[in-house]
Protein backbone atom coordinates (compact mmCIF):
# COMPACT_ATOMS: atom_id res chain seq x y z
CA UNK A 1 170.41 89.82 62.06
CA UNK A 2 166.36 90.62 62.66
CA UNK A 3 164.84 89.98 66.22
CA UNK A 4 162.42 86.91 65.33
CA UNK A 5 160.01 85.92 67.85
CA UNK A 6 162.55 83.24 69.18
CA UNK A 7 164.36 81.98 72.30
CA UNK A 8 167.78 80.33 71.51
CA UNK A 9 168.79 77.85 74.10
CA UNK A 10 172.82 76.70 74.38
CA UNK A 11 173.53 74.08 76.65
CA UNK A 12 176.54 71.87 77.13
CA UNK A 13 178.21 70.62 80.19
CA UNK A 14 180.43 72.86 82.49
CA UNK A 15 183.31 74.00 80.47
CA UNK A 16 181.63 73.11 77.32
CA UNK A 17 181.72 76.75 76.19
CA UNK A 18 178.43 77.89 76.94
CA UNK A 19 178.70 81.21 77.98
CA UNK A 20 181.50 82.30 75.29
CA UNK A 21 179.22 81.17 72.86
CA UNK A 22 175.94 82.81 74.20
CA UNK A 23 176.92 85.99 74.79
CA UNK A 24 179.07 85.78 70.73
CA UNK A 25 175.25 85.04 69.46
CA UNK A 26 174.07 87.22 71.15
CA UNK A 27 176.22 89.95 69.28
CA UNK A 28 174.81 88.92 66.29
CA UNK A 29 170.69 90.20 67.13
CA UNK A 30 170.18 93.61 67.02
CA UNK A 31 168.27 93.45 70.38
CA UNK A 32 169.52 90.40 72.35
CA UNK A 33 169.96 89.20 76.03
CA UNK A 34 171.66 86.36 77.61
CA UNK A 35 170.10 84.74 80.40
CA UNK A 36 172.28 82.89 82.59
CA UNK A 37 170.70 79.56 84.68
CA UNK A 38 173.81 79.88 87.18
CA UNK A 39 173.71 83.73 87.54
CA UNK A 40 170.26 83.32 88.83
CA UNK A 41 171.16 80.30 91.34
CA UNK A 42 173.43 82.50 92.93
CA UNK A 43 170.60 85.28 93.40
CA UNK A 44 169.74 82.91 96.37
CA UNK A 45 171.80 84.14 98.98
CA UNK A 46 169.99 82.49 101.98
CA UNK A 47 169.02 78.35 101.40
CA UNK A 48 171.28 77.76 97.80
CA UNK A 49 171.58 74.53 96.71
CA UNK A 50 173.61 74.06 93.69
CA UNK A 51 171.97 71.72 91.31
CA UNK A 52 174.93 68.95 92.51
CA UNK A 53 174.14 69.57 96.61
CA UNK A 54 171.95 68.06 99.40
CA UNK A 55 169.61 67.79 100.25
CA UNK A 56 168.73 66.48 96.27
CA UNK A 57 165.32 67.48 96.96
CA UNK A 58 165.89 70.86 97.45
CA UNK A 59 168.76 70.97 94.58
CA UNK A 60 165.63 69.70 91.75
CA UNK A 61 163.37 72.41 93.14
CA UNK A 62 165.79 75.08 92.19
CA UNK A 63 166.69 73.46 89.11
CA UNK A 64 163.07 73.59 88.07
CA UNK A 65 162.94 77.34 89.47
CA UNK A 66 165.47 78.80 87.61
CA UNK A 67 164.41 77.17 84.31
CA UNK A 68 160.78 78.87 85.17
CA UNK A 69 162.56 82.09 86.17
CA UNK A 70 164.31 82.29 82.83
CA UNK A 71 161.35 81.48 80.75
CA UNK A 72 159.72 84.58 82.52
CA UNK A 73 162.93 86.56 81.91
CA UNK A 74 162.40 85.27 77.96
CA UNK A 75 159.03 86.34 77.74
CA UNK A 76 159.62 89.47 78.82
CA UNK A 77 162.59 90.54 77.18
CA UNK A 78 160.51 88.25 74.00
CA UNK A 79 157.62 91.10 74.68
CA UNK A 80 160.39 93.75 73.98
CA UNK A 81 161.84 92.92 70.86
CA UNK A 82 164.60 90.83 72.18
CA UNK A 83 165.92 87.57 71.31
CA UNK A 84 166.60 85.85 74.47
CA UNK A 85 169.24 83.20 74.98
CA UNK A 86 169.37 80.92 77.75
CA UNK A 87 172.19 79.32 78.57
CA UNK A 88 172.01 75.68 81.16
CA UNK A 89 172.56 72.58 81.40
CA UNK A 90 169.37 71.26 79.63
CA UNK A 91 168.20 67.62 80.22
CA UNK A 92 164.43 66.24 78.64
CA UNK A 93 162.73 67.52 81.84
CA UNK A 94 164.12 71.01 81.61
CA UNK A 95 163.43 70.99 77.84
CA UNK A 96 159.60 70.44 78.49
CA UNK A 97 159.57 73.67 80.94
CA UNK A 98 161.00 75.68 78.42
CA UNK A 99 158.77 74.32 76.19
CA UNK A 100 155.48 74.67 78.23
CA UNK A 101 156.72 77.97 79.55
CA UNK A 102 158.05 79.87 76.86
CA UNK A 103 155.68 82.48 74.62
CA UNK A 104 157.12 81.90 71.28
CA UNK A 105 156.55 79.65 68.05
CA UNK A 106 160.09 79.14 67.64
CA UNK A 107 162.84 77.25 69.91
CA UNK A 108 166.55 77.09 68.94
CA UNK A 109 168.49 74.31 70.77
CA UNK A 110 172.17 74.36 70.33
CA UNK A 111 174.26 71.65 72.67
CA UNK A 112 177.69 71.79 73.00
CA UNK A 113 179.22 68.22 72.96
CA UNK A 114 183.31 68.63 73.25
CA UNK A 115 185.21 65.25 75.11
CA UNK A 116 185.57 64.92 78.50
CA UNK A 117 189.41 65.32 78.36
CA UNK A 118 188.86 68.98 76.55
CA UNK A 119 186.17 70.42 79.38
CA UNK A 120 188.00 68.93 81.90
CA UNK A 121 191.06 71.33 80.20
CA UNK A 122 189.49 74.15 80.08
CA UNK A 123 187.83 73.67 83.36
CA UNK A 124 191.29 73.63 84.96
CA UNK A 125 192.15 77.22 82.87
CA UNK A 126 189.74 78.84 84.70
CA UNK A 127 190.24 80.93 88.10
CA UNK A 128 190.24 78.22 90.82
CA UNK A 129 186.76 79.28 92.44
CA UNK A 130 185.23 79.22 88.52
CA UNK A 131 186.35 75.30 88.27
CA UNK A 132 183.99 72.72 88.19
CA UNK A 133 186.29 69.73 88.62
CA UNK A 134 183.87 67.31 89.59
CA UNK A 135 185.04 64.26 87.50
CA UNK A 136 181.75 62.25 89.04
CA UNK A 137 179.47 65.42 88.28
CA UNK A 138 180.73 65.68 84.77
CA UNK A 139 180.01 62.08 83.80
CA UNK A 140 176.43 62.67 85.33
CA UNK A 141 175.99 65.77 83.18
CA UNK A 142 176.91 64.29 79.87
CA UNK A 143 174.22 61.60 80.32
CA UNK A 144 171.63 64.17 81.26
CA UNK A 145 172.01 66.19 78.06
CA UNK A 146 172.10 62.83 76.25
CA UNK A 147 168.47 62.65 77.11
CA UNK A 148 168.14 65.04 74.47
CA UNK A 149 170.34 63.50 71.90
CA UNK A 150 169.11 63.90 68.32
CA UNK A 151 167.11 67.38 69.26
CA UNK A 152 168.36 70.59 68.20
CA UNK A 153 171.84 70.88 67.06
CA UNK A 154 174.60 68.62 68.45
CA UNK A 155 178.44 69.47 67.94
CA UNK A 156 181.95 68.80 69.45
CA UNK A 157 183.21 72.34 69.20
CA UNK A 158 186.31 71.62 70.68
CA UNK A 159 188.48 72.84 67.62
CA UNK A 160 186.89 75.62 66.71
CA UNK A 161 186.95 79.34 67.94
CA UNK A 162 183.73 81.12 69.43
CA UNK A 163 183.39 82.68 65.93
CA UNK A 164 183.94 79.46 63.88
CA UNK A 165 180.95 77.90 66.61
CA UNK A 166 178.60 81.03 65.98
CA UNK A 167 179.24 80.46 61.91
CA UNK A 168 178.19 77.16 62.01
CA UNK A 169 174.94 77.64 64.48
CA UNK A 170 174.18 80.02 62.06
CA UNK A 171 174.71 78.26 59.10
CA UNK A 172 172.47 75.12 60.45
CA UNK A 173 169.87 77.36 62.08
CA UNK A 174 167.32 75.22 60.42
CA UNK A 175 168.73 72.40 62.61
CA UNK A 176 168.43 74.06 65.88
CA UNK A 177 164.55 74.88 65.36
CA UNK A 178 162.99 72.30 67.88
CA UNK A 179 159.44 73.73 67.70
């Protein structure tokens, strides 16, 4: 595919299949990068706070942060020919950073909607320091991407393969564009 002037966005809760499915799209740009919200929380090796940890205050902050630090990533792998794709958790108030932030005309959204009783499988497939199981956290997560429901493209991708998800993203692009 050509490297349009856009930032794709795929969000979903933990274990919704966000990363398989980023870095798959990815594969389909000529130029492309995948930019990871939790691989730059843990580039804070001193004072972390996980998005779910105390002090709350603190865990927002870094929320907001990383969403800023991956629109600048965007931009500048945008200024290079790439077509970046962020993958996060995205709720309305992180939408409107990436909105505000980002240097492009167009915005793909893409959520990831499978049940709770398929992430909650997969999460326990994972090695154990990978698993999320945080049934309380999980139910909290589903209504904060809810706050975007009817943006983007919404789909329960829970019987389909990475390629059969990246088909049909690709197939509704149209749907995805947000801006």
């Amino acid at each position: 595919m050509g490297n349009g002037q856009a930032v794709w966005i795929i969000s979903g809760v933990p274990a919704a299949g966000k990363t398989k499915t980023s870095k798959a799209l990815a594969k389909t740009f000529a130029k492309s990068a995948v930019i990871s919200r939790d691989e730059l929380q843990t580039q804070i090796i001193s004072g972390n706070v996980w998005p779910d940890g105390t002090p709350t205050s603190e865990a927002d902050l870094q929320i907001e942060l990383n969403v800023r630090n991956q629109c600048a990533l965007a931009n500048s792998y945008l200024s290079h020919g790439f077509v970046p794709i962020c993958d996060d958790v995205v709720s309305k108030q992180q939408l409107d950073i990436y909105l505000s932030e980002l240097e492009t005309p167009a915005v793909y959204l893409v959520t990831l909607n499978p049940p709770y009783t398929v992430v909650t499988q997969r999460d326990a497939c994972r090695p154990p320091d990978d698993r999320f199981s945080n049934p309380e956290r999980w139910r909290l997560l589903y209504r904060y991407i809810e706050t975007l429901s009817g943006v983007g493209l919404w789909f329960d991708n829970s019987n389909m393969t990475v390629e059969q998800s990246i088909k049909y993203i690709l197939d509704n692009k149209d749907a995805c564009l947000i801006n």
